[in-house]
N, C-alpha and C. Protein backbone atom coordinates (compact mmCIF):
# COMPACT_ATOMS: atom_id res chain seq x y z
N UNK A 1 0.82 -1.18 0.00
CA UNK A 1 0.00 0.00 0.00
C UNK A 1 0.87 1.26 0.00
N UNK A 2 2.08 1.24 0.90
CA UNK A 2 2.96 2.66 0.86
C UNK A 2 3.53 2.82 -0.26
N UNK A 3 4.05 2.10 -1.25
CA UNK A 3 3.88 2.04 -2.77
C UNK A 3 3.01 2.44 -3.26
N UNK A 4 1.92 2.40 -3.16
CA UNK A 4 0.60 2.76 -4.12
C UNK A 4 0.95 4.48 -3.40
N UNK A 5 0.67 4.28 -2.19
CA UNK A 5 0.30 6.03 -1.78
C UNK A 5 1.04 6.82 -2.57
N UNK A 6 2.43 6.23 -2.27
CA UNK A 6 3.82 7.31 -3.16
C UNK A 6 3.80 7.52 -4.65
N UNK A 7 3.34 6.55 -5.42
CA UNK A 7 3.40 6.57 -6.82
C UNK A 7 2.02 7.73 -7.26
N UNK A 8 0.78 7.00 -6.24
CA UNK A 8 -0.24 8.23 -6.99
C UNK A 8 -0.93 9.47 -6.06
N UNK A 9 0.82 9.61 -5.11
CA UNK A 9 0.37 10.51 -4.62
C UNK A 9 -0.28 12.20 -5.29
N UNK A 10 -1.44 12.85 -4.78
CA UNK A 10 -1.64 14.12 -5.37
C UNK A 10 -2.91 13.32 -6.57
N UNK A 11 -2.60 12.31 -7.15
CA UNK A 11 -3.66 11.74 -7.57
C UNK A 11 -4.81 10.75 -7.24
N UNK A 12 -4.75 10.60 -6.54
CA UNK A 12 -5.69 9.12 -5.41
C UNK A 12 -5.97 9.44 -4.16
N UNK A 13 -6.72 9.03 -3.48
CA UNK A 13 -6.88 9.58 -2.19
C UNK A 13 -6.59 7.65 -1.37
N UNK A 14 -6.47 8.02 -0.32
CA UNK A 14 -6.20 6.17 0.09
C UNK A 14 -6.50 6.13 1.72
N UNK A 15 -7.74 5.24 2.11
CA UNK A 15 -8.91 5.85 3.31
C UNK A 15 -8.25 4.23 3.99
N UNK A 16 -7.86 4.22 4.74
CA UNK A 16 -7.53 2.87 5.82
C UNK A 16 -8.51 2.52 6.60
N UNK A 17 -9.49 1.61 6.57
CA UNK A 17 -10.25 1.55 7.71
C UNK A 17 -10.03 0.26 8.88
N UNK A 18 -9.98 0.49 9.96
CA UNK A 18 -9.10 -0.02 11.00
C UNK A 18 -10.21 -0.49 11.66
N UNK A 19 -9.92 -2.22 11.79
CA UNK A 19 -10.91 -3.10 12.30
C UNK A 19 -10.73 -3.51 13.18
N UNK A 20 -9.81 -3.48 13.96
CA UNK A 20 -8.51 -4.30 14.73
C UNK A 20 -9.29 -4.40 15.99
N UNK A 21 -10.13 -3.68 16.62
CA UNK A 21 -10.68 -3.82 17.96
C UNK A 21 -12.32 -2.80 17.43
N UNK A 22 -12.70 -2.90 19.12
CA UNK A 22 -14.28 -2.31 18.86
C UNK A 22 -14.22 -0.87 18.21
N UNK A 23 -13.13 -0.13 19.03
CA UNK A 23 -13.27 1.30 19.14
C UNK A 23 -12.38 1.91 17.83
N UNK A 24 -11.85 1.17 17.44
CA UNK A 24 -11.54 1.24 15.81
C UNK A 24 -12.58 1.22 14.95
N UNK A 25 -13.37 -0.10 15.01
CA UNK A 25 -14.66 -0.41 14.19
C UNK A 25 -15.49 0.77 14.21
N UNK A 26 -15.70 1.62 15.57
CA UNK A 26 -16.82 2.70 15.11
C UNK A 26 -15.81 3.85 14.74
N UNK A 27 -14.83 4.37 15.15
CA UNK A 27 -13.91 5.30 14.15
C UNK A 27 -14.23 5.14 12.79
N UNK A 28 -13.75 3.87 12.31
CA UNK A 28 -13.40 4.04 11.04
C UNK A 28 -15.36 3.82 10.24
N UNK A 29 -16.31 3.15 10.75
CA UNK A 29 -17.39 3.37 11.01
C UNK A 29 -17.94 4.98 10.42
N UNK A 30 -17.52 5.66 11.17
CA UNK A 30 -17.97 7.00 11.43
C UNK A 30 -17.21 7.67 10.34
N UNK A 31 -16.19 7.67 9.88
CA UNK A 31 -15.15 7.90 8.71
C UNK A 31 -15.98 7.47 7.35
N UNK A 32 -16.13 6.41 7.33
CA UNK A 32 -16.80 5.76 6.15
C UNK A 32 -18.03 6.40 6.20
N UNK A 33 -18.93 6.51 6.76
CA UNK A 33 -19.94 7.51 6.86
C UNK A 33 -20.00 8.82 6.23
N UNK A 34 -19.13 9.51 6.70
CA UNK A 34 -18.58 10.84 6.36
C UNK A 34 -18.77 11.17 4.81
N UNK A 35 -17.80 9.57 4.38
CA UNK A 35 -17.48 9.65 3.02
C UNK A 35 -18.00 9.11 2.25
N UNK A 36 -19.45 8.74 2.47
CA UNK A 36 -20.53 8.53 1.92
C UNK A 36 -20.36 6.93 1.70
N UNK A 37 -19.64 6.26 2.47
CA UNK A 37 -19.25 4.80 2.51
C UNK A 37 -19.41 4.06 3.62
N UNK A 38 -20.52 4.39 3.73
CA UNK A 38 -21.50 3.91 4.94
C UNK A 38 -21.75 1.90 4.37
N UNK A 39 -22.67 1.86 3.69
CA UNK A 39 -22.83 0.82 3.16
C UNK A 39 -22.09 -0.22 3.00
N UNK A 40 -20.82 0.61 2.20
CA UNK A 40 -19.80 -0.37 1.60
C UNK A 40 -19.06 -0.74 2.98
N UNK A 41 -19.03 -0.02 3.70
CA UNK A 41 -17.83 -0.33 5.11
C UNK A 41 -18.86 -1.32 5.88
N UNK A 42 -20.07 -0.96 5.77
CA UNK A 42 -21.12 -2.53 6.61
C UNK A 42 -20.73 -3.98 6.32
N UNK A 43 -20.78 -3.55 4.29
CA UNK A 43 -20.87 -5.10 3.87
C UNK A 43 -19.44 -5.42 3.98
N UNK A 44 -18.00 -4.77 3.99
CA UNK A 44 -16.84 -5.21 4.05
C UNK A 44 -15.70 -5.46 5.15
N UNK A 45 -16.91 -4.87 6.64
CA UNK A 45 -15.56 -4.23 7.00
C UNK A 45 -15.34 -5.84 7.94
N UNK A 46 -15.95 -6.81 7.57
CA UNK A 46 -14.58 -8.34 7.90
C UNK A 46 -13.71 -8.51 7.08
N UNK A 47 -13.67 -7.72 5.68
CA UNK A 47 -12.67 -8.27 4.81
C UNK A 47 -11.55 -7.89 4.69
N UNK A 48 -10.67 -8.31 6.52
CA UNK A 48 -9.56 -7.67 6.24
C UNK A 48 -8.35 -8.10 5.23
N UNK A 49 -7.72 -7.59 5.20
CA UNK A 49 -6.53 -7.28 4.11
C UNK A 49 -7.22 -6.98 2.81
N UNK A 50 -7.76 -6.44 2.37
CA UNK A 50 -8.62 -6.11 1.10
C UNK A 50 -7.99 -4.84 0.71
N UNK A 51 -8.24 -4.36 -0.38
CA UNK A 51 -7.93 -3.08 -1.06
C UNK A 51 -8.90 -3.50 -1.91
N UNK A 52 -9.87 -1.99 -1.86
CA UNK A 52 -11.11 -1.96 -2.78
C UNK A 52 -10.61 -0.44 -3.68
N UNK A 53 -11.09 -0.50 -4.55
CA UNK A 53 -10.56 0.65 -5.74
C UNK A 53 -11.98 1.43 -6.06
N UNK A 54 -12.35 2.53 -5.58
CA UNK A 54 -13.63 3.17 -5.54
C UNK A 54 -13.57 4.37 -6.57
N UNK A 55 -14.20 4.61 -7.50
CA UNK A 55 -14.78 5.81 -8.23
C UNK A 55 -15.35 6.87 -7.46
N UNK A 56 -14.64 8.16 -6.69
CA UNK A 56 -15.13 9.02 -6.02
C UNK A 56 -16.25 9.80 -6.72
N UNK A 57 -16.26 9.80 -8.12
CA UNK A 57 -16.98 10.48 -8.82
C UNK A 57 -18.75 9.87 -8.63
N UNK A 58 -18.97 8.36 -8.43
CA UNK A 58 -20.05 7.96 -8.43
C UNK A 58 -20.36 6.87 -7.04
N UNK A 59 -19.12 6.25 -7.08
CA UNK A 59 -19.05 5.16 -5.87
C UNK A 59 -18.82 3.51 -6.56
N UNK A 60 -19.09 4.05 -7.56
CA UNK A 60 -18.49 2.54 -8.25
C UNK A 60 -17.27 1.83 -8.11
N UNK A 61 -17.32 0.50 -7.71
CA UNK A 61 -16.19 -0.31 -7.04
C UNK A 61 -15.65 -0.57 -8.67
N UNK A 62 -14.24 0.17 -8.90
CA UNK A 62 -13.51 -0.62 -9.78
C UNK A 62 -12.70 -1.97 -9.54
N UNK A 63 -12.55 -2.02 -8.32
CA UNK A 63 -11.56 -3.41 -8.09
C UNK A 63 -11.44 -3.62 -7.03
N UNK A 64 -12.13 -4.84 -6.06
CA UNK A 64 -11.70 -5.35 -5.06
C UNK A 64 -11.00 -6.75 -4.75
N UNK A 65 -9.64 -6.27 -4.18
CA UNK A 65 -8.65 -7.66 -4.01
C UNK A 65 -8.54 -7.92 -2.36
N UNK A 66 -8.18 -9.10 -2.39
CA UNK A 66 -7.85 -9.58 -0.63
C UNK A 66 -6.49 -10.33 -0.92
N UNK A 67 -5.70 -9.64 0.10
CA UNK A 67 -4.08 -10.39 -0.06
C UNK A 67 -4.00 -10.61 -0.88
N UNK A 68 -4.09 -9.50 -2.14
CA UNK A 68 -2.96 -9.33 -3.15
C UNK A 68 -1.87 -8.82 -3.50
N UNK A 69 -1.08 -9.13 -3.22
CA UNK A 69 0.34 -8.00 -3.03
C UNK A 69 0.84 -7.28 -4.45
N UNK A 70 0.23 -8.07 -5.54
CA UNK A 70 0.44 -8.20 -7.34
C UNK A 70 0.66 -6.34 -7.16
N UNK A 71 1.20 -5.81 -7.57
CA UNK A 71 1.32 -3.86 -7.60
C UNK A 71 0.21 -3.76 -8.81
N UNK A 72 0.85 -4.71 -9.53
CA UNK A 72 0.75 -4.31 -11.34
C UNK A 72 -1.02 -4.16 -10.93
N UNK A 73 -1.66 -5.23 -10.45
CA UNK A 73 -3.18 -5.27 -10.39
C UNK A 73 -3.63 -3.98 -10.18
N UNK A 74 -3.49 -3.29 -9.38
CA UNK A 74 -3.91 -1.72 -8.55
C UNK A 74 -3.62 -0.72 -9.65
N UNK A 75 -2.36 -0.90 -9.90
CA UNK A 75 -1.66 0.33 -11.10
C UNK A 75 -2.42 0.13 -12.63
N UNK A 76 -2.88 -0.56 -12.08
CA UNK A 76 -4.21 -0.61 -14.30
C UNK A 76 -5.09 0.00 -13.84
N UNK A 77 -5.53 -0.76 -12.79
CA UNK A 77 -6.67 0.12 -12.49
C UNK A 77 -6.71 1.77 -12.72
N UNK A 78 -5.84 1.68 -11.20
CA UNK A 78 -5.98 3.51 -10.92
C UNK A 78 -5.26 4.04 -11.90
N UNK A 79 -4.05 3.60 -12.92
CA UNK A 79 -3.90 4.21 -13.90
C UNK A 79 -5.11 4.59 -14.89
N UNK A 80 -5.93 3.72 -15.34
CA UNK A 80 -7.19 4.03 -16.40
C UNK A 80 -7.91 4.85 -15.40
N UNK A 81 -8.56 4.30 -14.43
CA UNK A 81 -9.31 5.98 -13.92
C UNK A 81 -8.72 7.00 -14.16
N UNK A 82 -7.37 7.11 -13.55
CA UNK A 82 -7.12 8.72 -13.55
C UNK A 82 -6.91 9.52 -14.68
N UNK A 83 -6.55 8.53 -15.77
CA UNK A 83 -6.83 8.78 -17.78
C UNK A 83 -7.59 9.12 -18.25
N UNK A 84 -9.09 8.73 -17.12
CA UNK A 84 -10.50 9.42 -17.73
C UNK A 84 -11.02 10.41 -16.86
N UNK A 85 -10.69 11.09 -16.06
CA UNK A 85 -10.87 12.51 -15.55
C UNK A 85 -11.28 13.35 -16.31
């Protein structure tokens, strides 16, 4: 992930949500809320180690992986989104 941040930094935004105990769960809860990712943080937030790839523009999930370490997978992605801006 600190790879991903650095490469598209200034272009991507990258939201951690922290499951690890109770008082995490409603932090990051309340975060996802905020950011209109209420829903998506209900139905996901057991799926730890995941990286989900979200369209801020609409909310559309471009890509969700679990323990994938692959870079290349993430970098197509968020490369083609940020091509169609």
């Amino acid at each position: 992930m600190s790879q991903l941040k650095q490469k598209y930094q200034g272009q991507a935004h990258f939201i951690v949500f922290d499951v690890s105990d109770k008082a995490k769960v409603s932090q990051s809860e309340a975060r996802a809320r905020q950011l209109g990712l209420g829903d998506f943080f209900a139905q996901n937030k057991s799926q730890t180690g995941s990286i989900t790839i979200v369209n801020p523009e609409d909310g559309e999930i471009l890509s969700q992986d679990r323990n994938n370490s692959n870079l290349s997978d993430y970098t197509s992605v968020l490369d083609n989104a940020i091509s169609q801006r």
